[in-house]
Protein backbone atom coordinates (compact mmCIF):
# COMPACT_ATOMS: atom_id res chain seq x y z
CA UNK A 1 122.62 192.40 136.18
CA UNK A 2 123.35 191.98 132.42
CA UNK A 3 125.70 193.39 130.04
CA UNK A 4 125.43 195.98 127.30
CA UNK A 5 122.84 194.73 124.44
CA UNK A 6 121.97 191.86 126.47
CA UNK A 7 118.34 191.07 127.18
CA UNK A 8 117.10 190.85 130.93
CA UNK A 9 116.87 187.38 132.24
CA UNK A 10 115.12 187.93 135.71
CA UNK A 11 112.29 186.00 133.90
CA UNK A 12 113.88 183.47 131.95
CA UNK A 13 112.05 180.21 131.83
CA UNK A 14 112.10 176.60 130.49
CA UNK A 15 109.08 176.48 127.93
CA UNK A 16 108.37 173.32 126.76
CA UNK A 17 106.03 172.73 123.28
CA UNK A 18 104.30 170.12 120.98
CA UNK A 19 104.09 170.48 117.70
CA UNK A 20 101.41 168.03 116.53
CA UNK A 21 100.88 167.42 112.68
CA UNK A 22 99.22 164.72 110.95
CA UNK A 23 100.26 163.39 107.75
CA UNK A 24 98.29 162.37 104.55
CA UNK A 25 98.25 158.72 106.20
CA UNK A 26 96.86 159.20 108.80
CA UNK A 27 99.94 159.26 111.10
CA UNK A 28 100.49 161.25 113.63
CA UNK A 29 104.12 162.95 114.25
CA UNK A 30 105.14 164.47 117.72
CA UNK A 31 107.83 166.54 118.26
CA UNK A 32 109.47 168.00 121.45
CA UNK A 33 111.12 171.27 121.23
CA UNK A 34 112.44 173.01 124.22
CA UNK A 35 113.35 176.89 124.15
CA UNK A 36 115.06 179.16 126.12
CA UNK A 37 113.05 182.24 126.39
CA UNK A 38 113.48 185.80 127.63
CA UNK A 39 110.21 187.70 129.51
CA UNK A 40 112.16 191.13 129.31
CA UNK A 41 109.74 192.63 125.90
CA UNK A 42 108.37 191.27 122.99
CA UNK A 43 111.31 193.18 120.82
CA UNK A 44 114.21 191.17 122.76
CA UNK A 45 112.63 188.11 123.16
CA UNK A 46 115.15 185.41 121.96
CA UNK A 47 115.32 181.43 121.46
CA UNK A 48 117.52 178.48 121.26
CA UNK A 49 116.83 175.28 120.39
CA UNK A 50 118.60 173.01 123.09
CA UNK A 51 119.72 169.55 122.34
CA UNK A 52 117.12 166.56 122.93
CA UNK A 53 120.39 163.86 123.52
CA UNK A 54 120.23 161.99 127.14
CA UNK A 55 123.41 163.80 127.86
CA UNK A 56 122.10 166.71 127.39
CA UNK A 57 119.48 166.93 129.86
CA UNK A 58 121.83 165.42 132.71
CA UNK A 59 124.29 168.01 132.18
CA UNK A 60 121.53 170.30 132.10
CA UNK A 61 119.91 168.67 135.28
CA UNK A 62 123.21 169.16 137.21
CA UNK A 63 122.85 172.97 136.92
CA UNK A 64 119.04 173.16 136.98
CA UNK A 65 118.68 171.67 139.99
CA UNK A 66 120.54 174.47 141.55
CA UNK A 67 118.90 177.54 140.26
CA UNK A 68 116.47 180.09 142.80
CA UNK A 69 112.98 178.88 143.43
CA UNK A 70 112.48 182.60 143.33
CA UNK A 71 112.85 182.89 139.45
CA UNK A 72 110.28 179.93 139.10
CA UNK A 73 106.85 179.98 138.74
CA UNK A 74 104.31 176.89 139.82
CA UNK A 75 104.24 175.29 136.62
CA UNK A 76 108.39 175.73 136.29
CA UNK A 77 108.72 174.10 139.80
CA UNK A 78 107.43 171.26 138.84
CA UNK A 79 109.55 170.71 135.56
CA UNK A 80 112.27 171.43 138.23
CA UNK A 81 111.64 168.89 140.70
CA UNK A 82 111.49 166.66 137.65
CA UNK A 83 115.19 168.02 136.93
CA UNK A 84 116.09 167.16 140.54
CA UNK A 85 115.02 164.07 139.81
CA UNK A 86 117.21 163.40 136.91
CA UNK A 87 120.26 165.02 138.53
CA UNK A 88 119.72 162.41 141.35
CA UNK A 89 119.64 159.45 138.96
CA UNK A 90 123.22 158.20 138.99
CA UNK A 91 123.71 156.24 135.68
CA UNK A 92 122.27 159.52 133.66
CA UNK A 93 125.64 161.29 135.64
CA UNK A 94 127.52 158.43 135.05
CA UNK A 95 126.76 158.22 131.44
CA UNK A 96 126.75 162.82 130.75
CA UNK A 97 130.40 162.00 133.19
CA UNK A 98 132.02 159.91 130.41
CA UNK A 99 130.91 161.06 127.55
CA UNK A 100 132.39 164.23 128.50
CA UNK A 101 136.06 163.10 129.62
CA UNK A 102 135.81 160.90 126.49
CA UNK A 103 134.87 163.47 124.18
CA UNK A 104 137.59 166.07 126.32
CA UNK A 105 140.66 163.53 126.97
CA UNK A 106 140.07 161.16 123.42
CA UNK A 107 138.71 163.38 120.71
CA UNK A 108 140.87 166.81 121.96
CA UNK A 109 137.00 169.23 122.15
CA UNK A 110 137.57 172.28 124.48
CA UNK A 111 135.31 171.33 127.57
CA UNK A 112 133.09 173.84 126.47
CA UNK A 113 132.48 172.91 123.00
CA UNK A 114 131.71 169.14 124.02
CA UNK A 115 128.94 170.73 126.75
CA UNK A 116 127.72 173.09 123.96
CA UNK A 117 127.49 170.42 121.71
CA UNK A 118 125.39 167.63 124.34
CA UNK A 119 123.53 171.02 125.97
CA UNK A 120 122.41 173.08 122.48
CA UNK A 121 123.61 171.24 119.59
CA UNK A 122 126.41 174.10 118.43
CA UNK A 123 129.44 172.83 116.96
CA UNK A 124 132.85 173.68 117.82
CA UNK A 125 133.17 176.78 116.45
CA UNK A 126 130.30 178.47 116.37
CA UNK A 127 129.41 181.09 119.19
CA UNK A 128 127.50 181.49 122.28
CA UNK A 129 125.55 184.05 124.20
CA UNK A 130 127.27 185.13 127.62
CA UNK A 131 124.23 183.94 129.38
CA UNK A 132 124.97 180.37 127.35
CA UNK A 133 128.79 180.85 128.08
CA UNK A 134 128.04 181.20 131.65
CA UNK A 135 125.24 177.79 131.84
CA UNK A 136 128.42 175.98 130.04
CA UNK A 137 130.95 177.15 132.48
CA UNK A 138 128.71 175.67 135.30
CA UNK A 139 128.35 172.24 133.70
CA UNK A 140 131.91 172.31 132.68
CA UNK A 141 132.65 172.77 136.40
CA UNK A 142 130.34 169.94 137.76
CA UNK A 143 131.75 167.59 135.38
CA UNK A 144 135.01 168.19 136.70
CA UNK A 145 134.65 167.91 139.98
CA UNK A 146 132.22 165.10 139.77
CA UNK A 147 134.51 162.97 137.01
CA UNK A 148 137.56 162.69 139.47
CA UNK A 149 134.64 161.36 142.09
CA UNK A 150 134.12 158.47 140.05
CA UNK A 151 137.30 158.34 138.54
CA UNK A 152 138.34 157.03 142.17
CA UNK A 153 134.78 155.23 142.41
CA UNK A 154 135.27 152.96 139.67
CA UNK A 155 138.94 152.40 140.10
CA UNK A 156 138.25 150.98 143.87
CA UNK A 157 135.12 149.11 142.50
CA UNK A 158 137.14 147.54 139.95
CA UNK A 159 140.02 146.40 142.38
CA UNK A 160 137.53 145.26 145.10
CA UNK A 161 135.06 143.13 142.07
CA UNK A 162 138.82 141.38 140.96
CA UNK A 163 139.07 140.69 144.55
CA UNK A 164 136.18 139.47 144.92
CA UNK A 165 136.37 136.85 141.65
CA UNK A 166 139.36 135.75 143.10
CA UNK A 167 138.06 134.39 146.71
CA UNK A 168 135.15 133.04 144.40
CA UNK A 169 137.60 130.64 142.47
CA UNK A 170 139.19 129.74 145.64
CA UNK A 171 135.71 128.53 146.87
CA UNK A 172 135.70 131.15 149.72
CA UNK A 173 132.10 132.16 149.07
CA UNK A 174 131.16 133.50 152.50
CA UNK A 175 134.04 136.03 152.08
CA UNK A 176 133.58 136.17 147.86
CA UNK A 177 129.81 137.27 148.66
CA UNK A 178 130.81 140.11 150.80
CA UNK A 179 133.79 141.40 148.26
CA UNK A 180 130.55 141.47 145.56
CA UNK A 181 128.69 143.41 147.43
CA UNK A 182 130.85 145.78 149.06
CA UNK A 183 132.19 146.47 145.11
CA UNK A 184 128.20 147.08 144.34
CA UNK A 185 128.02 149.76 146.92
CA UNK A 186 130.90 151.15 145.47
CA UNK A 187 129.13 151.48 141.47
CA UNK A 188 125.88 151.60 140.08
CA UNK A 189 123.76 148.89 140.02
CA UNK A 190 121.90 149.56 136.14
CA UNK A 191 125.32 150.10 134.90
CA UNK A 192 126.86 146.98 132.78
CA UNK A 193 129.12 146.76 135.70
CA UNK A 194 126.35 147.19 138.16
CA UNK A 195 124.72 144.56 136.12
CA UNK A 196 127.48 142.10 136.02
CA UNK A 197 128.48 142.44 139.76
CA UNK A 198 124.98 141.40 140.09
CA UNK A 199 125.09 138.00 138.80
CA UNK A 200 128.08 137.07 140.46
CA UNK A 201 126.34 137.47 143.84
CA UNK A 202 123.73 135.40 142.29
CA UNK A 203 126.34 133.04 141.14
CA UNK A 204 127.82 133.10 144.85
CA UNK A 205 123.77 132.77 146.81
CA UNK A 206 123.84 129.80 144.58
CA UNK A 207 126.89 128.28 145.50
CA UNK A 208 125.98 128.95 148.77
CA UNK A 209 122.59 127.10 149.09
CA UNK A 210 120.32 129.93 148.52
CA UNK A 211 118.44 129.49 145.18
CA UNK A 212 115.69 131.61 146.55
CA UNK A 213 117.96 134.82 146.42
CA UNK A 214 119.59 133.62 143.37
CA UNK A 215 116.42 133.54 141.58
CA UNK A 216 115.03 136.37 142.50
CA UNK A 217 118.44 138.54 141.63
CA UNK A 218 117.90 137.41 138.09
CA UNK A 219 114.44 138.16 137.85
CA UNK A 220 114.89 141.62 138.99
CA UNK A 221 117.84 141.96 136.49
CA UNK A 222 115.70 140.63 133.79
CA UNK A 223 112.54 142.74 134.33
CA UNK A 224 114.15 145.85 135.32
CA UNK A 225 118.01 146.17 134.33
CA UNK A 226 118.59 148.65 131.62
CA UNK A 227 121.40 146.85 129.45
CA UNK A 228 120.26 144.20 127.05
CA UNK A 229 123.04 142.07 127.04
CA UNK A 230 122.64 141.94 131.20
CA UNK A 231 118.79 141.06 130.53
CA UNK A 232 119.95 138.31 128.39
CA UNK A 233 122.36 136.40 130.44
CA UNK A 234 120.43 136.83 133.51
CA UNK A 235 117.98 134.79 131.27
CA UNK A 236 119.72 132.21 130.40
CA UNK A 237 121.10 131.64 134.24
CA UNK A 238 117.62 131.45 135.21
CA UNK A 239 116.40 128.56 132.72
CA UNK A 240 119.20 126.64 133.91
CA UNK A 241 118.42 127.27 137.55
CA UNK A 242 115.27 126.20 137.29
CA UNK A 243 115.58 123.20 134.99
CA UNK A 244 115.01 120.09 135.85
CA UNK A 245 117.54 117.18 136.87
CA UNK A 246 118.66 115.14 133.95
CA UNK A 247 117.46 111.49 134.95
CA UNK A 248 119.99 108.80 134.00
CA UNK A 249 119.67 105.02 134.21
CA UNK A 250 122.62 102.50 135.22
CA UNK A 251 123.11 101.36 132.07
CA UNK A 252 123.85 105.15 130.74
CA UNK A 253 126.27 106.15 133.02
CA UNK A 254 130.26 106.11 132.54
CA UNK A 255 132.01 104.10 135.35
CA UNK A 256 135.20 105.46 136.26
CA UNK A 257 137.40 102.80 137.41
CA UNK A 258 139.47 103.69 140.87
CA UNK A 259 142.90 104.55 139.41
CA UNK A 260 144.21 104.15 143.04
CA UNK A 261 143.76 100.46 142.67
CA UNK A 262 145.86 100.09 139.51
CA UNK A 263 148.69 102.24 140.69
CA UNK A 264 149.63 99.89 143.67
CA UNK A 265 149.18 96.83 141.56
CA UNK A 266 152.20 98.45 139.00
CA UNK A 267 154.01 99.90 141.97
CA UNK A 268 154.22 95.46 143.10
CA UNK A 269 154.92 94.60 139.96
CA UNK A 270 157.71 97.07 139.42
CA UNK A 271 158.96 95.85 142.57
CA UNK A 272 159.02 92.10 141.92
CA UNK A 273 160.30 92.90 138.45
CA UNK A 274 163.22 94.91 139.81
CA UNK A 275 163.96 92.35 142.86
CA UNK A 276 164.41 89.70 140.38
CA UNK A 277 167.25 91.13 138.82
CA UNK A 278 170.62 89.45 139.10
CA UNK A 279 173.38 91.79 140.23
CA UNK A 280 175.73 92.89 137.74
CA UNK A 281 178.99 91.02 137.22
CA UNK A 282 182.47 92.35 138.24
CA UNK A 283 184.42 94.08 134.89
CA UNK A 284 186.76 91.17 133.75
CA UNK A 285 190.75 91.74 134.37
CA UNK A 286 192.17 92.42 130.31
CA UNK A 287 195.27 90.31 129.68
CA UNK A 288 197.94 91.47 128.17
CA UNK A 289 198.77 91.12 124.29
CA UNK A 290 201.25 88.47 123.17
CA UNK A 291 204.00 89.29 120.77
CA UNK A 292 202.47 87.61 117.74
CA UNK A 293 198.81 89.39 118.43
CA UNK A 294 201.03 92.71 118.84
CA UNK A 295 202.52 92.23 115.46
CA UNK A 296 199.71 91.38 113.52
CA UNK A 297 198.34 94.17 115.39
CA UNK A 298 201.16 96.51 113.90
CA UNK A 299 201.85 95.09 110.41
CA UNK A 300 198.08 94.30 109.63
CA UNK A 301 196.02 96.74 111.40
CA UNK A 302 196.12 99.35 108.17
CA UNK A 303 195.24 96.31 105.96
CA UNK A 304 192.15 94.77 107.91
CA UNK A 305 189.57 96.83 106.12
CA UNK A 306 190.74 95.69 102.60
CA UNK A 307 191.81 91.80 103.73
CA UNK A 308 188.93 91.45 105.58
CA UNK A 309 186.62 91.66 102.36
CA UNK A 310 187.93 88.51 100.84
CA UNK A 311 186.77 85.79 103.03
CA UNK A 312 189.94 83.00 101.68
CA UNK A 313 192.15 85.83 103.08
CA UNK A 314 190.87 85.61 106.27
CA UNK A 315 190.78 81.77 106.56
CA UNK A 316 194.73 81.96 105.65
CA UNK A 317 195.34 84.33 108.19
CA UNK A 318 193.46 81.99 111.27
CA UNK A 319 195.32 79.35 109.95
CA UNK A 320 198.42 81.68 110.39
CA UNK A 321 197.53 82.85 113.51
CA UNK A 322 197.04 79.73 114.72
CA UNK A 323 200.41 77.97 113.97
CA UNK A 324 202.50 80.98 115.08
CA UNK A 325 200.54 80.32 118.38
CA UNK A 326 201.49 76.69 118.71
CA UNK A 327 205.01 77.50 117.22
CA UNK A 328 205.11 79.94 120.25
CA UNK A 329 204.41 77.56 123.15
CA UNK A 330 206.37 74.77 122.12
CA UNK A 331 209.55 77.18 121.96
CA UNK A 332 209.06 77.73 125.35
């Protein structure tokens, strides 16, 4: 049923149009225009211009693919089961999937102004038709339900891909190899992390003996992978797979001596070096002072540092020292 003033959809169809025009060059310009349409009379017929974005038609797809054969006619069964097809394709979800939580959960659009936007190019703001409204409020619901699905999905690909990068660096590549893949099976394979999980199989096959596999993995990626910068490095790991062995003579080669070697010839010589050395003496017993040396201790102590500069000073008071010490033992 529809509402008050609102044309009869039983017979609404997908038409799709060329308009061909040729310019004064020569050149020939094709556009693609797709239009809603009503069947209900001539007066209420109505169109909208929907948007031509990739987004677009796999948000569209998710909903299409769900709508009565009953309503279609041969020609619009076929553009469905080309629909289906798009609604299976995983990376055009993946992609319509995050640039819908992105454009929801970063830039702050009402889910149903960033579907309106990808679906028929209206800008927040501006208004819809119920029968748009109610399209919207279907893709608004499949996104939802289908974002927290690979919400989870990537977050346990991610963990499981780290895990696997770690057994890899610990040279477990039986185990590393199986990690990889279980984390492809877990995303999608012409994503950039499909892409990427990819060549670290290939990176393990190689490490593992089987250059056959390895090359082929980066052939496919190279021929058929979507992302450029995945074409590219899958490339470059080819050329060097497949280059030759660098031939070396004697002569240009860097010997290493064995370190080994040299350590136990120090280790001797630090041995003989400390075997060698004489044991240290016993601290020598001090005697005590005798009265003289205690009072020129006493009475010249403060002077020293001025005496001491003038060098006939110091021979007078040897001489001094001296006789007081003979003076001393021969009162005794």
């Amino acid at each position: 049923g529809t509402g008050p003033g609102e044309p009869a959809m039983a017979g609404a169809r997908i038409r799709v149009s060329r308009v061909s025009q040729t310019s004064s060059t020569g050149r020939r310009d094709t556009r693609t225009r797709t239009v809603l349409a009503s069947s209900s009379s001539s007066s209420s017929d109505t169109q909208q211009q929907t948007s031509s974005s990739k987004v677009g038609e796999a948000m569209r797809a998710m909903v299409d693919s769900e709508i009565d054969d009953e309503e279609r006619n041969t020609a619009q069964e076929k553009r469905r089961g080309e629909r289906k097809r798009r609604t299976e394709d995983p990376v055009a979800l993946l992609q319509a999937t995050t640039s819908y939580q992105k454009a929801v959960g970063e830039n702050g659009i009402a889910p149903e102004a960033a579907v309106a936007l990808e679906v028929y190019g209206l800008k927040p703001g501006e208004k819809m038709t119920k029968k748009q409204r109610e399209y919207v409020g279907k893709i608004v619901d499949k996104l939802e339900a289908t974002g927290a699905s690979v919400k989870n999905r990537q977050a346990t690909a991610e963990e499981t891909f780290l895990g696997a990068q770690s057994l890899y660096e610990s040279s477990k590549y039986e185990q590393a190899l199986e990690a990889f893949e279980a984390a492809l099976s877990m995303t999608y394979a012409d994503s950039l992390r499909g892409g990427a999980i990819q060549i670290w199989i290939a990176l393990t096959l190689e490490r593992l003996g089987r250059e056959e596999e390895t090359l082929a993995i980066y052939l496919t990626l190279e021929e058929n992978h979507p992302n450029s910068s995945v074409k590219r490095q899958a490339e470059n790991l080819r050329y060097i797979l497949i280059a030759p062995p660098l031939k070396m003579n004697d002569d240009e080669r860097v010997v290493i001596p064995d370190l080994s070697e040299m350590n136990e010839r120090n280790d001797r010589r630090r041995e003989r070096k400390y075997r060698k050395r004489p044991a240290p003496m016993a601290p020598m017993k001090k005697r005590e002072k005798t009265l003289e040396e205690r009072v020129m201790d006493e009475k010249w102590q403060p002077m020293l540092p001025y005496v001491m500069r003038n060098k006939i000073v110091q021979v007078w008071i040897a001489v001094l020292t001296i006789g007081l010490t003979i003076w001393s033992t021969t009162q005794k």
